[in-house]
N, C-alpha and C. Protein backbone atom coordinates (compact mmCIF):
# COMPACT_ATOMS: atom_id res chain seq x y z
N UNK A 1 273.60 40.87 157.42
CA UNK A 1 273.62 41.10 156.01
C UNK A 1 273.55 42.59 155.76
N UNK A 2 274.35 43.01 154.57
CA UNK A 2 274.37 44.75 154.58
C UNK A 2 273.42 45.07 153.36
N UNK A 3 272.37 45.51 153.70
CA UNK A 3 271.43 45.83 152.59
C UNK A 3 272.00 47.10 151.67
N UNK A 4 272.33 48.09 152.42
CA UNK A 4 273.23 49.01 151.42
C UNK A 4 273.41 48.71 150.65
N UNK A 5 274.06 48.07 150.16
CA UNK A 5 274.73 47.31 148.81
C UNK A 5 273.78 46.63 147.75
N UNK A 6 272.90 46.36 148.15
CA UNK A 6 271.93 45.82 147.16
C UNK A 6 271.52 46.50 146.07
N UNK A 7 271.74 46.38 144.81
CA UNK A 7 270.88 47.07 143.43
C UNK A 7 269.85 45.73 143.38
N UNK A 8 268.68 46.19 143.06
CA UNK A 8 267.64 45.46 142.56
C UNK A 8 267.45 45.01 141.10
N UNK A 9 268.65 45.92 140.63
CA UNK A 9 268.60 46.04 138.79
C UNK A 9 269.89 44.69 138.40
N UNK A 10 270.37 44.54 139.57
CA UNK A 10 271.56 43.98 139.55
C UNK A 10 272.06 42.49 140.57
N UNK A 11 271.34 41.58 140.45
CA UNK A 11 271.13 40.52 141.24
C UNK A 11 273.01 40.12 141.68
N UNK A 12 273.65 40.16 141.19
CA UNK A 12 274.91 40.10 141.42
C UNK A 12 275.60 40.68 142.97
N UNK A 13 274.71 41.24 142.79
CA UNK A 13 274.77 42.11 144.56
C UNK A 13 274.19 41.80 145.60
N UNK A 14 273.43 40.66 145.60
CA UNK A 14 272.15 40.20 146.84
C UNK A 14 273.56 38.63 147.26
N UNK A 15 273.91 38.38 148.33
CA UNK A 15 274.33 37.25 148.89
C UNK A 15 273.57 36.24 148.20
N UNK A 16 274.07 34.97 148.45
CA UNK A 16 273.24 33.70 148.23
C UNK A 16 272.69 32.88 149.79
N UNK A 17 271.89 32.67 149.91
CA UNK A 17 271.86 31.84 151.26
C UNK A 17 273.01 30.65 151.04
N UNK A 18 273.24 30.35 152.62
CA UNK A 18 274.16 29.01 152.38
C UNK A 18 273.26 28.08 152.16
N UNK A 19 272.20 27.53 152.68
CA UNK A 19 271.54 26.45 152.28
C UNK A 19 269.82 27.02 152.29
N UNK A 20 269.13 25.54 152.15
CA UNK A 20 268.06 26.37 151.59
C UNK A 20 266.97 26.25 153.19
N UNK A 21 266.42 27.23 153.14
CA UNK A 21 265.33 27.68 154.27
C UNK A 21 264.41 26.52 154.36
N UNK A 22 263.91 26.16 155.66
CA UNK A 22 263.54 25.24 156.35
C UNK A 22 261.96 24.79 155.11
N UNK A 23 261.37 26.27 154.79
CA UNK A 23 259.98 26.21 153.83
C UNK A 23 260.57 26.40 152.37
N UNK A 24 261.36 26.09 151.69
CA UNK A 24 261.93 26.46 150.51
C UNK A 24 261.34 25.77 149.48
N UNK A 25 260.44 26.40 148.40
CA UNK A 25 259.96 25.22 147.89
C UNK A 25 260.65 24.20 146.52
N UNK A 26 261.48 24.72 147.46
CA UNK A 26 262.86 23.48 146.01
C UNK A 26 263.19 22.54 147.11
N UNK A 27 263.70 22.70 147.95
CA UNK A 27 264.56 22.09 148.94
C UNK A 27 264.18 22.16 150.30
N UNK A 28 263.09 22.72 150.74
CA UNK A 28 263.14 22.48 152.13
C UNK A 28 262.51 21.70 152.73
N UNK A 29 262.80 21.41 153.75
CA UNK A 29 262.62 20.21 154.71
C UNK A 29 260.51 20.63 154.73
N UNK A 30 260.09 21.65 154.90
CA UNK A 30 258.87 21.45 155.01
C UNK A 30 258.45 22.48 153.79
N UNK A 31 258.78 22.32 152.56
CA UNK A 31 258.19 23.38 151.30
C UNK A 31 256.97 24.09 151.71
N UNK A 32 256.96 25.40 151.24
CA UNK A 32 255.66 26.33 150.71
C UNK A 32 255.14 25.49 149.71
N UNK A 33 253.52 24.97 149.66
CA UNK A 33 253.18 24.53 148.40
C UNK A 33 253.51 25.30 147.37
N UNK A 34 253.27 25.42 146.13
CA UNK A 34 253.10 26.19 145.17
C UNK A 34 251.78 25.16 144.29
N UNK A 35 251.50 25.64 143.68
CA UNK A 35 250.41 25.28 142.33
C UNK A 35 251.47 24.97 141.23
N UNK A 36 250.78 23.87 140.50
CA UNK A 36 251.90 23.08 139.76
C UNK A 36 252.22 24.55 138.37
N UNK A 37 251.72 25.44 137.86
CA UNK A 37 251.54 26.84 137.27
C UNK A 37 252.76 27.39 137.80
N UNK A 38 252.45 27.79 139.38
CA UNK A 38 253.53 28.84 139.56
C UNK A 38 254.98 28.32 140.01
N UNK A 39 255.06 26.69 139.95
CA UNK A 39 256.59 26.29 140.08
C UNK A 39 256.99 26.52 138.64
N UNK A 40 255.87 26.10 137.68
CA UNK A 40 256.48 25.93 136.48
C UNK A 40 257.27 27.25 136.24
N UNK A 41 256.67 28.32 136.73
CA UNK A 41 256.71 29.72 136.58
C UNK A 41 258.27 30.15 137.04
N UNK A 42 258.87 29.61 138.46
CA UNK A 42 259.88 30.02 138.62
C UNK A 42 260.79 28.96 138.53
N UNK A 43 260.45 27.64 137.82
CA UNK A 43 261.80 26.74 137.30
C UNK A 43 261.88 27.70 135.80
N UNK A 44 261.06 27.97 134.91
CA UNK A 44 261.41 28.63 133.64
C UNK A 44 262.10 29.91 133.61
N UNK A 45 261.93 30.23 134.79
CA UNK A 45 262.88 31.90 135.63
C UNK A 45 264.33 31.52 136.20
N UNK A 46 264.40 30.36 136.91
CA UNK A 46 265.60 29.84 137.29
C UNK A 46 266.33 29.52 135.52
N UNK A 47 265.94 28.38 134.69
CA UNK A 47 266.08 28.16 133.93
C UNK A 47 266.49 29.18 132.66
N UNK A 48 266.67 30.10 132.87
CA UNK A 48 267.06 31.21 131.43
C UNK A 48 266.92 32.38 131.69
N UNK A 49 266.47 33.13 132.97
CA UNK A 49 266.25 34.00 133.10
C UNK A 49 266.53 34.88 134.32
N UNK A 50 266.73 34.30 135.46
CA UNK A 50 267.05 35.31 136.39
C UNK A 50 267.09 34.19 137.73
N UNK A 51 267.30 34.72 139.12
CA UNK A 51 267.20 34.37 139.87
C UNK A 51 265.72 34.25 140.74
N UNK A 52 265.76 33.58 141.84
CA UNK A 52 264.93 33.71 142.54
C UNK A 52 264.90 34.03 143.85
N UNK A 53 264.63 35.27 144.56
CA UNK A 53 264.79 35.77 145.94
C UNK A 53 264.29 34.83 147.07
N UNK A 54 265.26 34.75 148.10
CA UNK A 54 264.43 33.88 149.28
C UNK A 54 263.19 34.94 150.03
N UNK A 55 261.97 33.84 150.01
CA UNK A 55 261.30 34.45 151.21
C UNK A 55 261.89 34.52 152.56
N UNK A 56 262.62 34.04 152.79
CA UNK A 56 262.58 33.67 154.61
C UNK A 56 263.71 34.91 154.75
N UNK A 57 264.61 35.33 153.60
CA UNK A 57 265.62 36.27 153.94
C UNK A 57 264.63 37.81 153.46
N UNK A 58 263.16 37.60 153.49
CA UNK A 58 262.96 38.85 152.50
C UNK A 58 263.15 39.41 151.59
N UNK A 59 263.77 38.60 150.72
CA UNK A 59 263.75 38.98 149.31
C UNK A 59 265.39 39.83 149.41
N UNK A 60 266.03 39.79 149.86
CA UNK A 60 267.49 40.34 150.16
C UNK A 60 268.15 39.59 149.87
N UNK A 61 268.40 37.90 149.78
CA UNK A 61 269.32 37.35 149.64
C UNK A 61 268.84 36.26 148.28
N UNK A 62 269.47 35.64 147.75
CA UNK A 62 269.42 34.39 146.94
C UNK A 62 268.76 32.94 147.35
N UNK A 63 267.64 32.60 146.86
CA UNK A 63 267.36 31.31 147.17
C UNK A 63 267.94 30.68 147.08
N UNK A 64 268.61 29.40 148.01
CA UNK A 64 269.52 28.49 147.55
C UNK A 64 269.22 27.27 146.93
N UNK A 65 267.75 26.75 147.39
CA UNK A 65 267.14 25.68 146.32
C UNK A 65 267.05 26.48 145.40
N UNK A 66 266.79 27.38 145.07
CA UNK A 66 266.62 27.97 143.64
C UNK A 66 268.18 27.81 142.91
N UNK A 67 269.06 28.19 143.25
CA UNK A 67 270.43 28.39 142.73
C UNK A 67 270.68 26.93 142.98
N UNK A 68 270.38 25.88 143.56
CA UNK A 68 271.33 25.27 143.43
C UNK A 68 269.92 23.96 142.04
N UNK A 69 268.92 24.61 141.73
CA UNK A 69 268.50 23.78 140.32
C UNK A 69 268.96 24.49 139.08
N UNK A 70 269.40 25.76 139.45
CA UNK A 70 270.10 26.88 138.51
C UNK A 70 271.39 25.63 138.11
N UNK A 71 272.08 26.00 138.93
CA UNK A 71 273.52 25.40 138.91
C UNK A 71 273.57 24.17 138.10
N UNK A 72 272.54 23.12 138.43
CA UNK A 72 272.60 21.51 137.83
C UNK A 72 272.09 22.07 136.60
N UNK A 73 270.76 22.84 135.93
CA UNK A 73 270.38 23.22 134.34
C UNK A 73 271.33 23.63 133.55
N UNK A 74 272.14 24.64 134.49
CA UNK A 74 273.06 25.33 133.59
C UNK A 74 274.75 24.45 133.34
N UNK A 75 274.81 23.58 134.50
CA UNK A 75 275.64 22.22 134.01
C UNK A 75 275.34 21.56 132.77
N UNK A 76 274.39 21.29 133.32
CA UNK A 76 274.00 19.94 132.37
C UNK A 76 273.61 20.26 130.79
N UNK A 77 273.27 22.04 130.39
CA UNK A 77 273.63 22.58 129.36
C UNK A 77 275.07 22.89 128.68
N UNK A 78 276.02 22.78 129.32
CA UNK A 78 277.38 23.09 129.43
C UNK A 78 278.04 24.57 129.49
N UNK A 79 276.77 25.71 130.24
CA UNK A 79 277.10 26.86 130.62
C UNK A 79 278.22 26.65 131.66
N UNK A 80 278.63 26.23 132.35
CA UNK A 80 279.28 26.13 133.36
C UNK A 80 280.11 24.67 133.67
N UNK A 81 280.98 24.71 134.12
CA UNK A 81 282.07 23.13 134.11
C UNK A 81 280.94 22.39 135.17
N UNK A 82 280.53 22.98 136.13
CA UNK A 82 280.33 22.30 137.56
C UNK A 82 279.39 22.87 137.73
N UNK A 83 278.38 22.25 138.52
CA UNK A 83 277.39 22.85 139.52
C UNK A 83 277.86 23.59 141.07
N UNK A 84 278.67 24.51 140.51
CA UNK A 84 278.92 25.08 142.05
C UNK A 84 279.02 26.86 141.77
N UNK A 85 278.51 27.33 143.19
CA UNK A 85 278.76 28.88 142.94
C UNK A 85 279.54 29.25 142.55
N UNK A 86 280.60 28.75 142.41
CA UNK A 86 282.16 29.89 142.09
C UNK A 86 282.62 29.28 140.59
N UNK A 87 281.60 28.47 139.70
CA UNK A 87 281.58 28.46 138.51
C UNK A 87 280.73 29.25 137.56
N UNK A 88 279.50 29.40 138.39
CA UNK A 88 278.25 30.40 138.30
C UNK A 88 279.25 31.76 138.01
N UNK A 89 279.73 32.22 139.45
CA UNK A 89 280.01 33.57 139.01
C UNK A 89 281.47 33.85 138.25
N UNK A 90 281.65 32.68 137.89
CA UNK A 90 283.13 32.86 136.83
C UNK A 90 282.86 33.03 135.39
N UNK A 91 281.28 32.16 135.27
CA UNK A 91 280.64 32.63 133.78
C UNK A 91 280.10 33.80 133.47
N UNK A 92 279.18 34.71 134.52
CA UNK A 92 279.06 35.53 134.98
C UNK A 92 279.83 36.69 134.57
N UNK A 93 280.99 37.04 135.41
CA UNK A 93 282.14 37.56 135.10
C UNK A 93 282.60 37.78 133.64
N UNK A 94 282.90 36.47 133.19
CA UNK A 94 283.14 36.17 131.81
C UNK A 94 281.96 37.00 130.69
N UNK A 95 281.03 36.73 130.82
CA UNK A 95 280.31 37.34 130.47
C UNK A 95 279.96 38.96 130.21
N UNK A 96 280.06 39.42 131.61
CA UNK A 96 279.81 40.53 132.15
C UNK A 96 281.02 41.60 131.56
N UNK A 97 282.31 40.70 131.62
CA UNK A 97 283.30 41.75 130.64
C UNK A 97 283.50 41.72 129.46
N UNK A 98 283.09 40.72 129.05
CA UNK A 98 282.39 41.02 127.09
C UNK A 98 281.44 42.01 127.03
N UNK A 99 280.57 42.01 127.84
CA UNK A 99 279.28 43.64 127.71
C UNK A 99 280.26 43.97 127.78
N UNK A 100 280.65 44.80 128.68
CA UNK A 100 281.54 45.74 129.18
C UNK A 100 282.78 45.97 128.25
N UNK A 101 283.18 45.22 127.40
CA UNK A 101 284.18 45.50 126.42
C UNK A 101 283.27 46.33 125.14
N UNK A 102 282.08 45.76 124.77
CA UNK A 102 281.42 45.82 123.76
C UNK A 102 280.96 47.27 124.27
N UNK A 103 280.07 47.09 125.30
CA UNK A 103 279.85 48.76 126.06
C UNK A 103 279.99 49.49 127.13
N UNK A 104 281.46 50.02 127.25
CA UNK A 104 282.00 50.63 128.46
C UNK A 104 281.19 51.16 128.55
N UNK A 105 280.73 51.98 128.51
CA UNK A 105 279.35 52.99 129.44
C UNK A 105 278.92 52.46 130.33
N UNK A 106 278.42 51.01 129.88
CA UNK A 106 277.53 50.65 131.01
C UNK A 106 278.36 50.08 132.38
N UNK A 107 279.09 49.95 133.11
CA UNK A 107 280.05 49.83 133.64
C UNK A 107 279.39 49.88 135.12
């Protein structure tokens, strides 16, 4: 993985894992507990607000249980046709060049 490339300001730039890490606490075969508080904490972060970094990649790459409860919320709201990455970053995109029309600067 090429860390170079990473902005921290800019999640668009961190890979996604392909699947989710063995301790993942969305999806993995043996979850990190969490306290019923701090899941709530990062489903309401998945849910409207940002991503969530994998531990097991160090915080460099994309959780993939995280992205992939992203993916089904933001379906099932009708942000997106499908629950799949390459609908994610087509809204994304879409998005991203309306700022960008509204304010070239930020570019």
């Amino acid at each position: 993985m090429n860390n170079r490339n990473l902005d921290s300001k800019d999640l668009r730039t961190y890979p996604v894992q392909p699947k989710p890490c063995k301790t993942c606490p969305f999806e993995g075969e043996e979850p990190v507990e969490l306290t019923p508080r701090r899941y709530e904490y990062f489903i309401n972060n998945l849910c409207g607000k940002g991503q969530h970094l994998c531990h097991s990649a160090n915080n460099k790459a994309i959780c993939r249980g995280g992205r992939n409860i992203q993916l089904r919320w933001l379906c099932a709201i009708g942000a997106i046709p499908e629950p799949t990455d390459e609908a994610f970053n087509a809204a994304i995109n879409e998005v991203m060049s309306k700022v960008n029309l509204v304010n070239p600067e930020k570019e």
